[in-house]
N, C-alpha and C. Protein backbone atom coordinates (compact mmCIF):
# COMPACT_ATOMS: atom_id res chain seq x y z
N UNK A 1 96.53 105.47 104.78
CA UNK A 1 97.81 105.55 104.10
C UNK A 1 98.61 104.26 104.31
N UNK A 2 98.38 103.99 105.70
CA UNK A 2 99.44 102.50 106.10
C UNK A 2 98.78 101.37 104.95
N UNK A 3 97.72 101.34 104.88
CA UNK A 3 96.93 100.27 104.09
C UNK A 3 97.66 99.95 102.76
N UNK A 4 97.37 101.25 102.16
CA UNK A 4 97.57 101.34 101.00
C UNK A 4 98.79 100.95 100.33
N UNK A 5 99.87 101.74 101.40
CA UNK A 5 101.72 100.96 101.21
C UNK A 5 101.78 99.44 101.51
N UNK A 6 100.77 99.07 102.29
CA UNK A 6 101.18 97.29 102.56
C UNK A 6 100.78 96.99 100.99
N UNK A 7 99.52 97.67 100.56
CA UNK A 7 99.00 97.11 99.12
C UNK A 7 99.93 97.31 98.11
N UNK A 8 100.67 98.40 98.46
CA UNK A 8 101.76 98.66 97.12
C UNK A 8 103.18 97.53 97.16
N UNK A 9 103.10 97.19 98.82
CA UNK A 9 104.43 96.17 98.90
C UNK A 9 104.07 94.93 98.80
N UNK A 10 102.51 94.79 98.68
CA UNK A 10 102.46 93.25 98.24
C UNK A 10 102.31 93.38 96.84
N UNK A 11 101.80 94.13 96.07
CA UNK A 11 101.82 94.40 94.57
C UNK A 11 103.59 93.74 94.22
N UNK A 12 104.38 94.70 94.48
CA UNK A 12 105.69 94.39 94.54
C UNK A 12 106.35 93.28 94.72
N UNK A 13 105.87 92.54 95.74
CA UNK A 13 106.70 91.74 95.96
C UNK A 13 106.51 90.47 95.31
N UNK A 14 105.17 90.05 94.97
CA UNK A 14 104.76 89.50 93.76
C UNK A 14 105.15 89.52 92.05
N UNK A 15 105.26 90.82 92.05
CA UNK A 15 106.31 91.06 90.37
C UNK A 15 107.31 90.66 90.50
N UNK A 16 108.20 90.84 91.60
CA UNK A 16 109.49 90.58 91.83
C UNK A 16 109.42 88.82 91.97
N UNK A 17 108.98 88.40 93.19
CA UNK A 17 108.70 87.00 92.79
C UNK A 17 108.17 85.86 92.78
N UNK A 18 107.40 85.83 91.70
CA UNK A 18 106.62 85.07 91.37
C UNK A 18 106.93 83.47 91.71
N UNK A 19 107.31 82.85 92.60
CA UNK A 19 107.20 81.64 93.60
C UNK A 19 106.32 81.30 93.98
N UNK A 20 105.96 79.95 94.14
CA UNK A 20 104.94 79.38 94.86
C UNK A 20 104.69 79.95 95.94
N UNK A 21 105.81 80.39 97.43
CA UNK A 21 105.85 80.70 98.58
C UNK A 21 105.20 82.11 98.60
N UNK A 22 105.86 82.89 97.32
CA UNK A 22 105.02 84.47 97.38
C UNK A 22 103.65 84.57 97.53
N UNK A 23 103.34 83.47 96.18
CA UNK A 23 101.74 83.32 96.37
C UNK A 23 100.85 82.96 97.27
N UNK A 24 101.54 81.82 97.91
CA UNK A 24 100.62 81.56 98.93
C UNK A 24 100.58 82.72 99.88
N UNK A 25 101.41 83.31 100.32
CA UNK A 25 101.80 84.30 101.41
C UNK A 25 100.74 85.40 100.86
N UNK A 26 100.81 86.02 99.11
CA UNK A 26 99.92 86.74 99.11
C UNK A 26 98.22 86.67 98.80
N UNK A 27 97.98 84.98 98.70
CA UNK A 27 96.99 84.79 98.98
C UNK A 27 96.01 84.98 100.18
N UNK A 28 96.95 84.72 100.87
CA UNK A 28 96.86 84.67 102.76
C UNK A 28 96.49 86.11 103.07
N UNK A 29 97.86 87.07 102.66
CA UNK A 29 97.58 88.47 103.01
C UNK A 29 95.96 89.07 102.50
N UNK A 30 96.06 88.40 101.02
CA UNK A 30 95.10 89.44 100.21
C UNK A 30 93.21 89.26 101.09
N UNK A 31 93.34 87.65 101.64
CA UNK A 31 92.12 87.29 102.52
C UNK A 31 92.11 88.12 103.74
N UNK A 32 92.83 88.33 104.47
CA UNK A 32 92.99 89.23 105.41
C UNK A 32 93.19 90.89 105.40
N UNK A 33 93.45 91.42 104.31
CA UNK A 33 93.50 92.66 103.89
C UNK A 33 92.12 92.72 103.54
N UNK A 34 91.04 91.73 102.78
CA UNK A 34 89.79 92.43 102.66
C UNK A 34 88.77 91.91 103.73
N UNK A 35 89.19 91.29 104.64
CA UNK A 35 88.38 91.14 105.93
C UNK A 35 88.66 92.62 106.06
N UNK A 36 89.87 92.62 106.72
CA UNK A 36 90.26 93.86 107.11
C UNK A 36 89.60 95.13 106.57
N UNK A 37 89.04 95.44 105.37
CA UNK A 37 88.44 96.52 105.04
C UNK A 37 86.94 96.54 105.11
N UNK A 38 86.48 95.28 105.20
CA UNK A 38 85.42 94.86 105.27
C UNK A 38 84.99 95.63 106.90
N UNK A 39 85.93 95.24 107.67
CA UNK A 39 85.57 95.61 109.26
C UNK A 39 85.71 97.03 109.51
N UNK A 40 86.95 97.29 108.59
CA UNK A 40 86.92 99.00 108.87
C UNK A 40 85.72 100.03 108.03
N UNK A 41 85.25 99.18 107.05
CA UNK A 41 84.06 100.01 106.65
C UNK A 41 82.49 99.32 107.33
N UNK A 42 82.88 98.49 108.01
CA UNK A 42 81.45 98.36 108.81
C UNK A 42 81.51 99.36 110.14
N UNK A 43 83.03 99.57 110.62
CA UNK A 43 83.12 100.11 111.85
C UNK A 43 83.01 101.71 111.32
N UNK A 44 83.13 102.47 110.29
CA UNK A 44 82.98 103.60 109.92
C UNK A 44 81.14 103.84 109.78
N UNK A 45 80.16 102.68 109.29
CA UNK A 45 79.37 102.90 109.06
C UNK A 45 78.74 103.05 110.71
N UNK A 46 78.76 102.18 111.15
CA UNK A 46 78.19 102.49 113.30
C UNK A 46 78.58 103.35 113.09
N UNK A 47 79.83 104.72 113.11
CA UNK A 47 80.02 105.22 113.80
C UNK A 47 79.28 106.98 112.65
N UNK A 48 79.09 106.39 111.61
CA UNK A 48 78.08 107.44 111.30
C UNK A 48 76.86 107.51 111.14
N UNK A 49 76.30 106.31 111.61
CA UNK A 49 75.10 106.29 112.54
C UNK A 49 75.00 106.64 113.96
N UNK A 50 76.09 106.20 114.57
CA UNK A 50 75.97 106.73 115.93
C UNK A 50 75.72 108.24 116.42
N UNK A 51 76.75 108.76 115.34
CA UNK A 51 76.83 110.73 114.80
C UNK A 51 76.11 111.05 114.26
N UNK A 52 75.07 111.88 114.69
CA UNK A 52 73.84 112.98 114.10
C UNK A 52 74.45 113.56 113.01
């Protein structure tokens, strides 16, 4: 759920404003938000391998 609202407030804050500074900022975020899912679905997959 937390994920998802950061995704809806960077959606947002980008419509609102479209600046050089937004972009870079949500360039930055958007690289780190899909590491970020990247790790949480590798760490879901161990752990349903680990579970019979």
């Amino acid at each position: 759920e937390i994920l998802g609202q950061q995704s809806d407030w960077t959606g947002q804050s980008a419509e609102k404003e479209p600046c050089q500074e937004t972009t870079e900022i949500y360039k930055i975020f958007q690289k780190w938000f899909v590491q970020d899912m990247e790790d949480y679905n590798n760490l879901l997959v161990e752990e349903s391998i680990e579970q019979p």
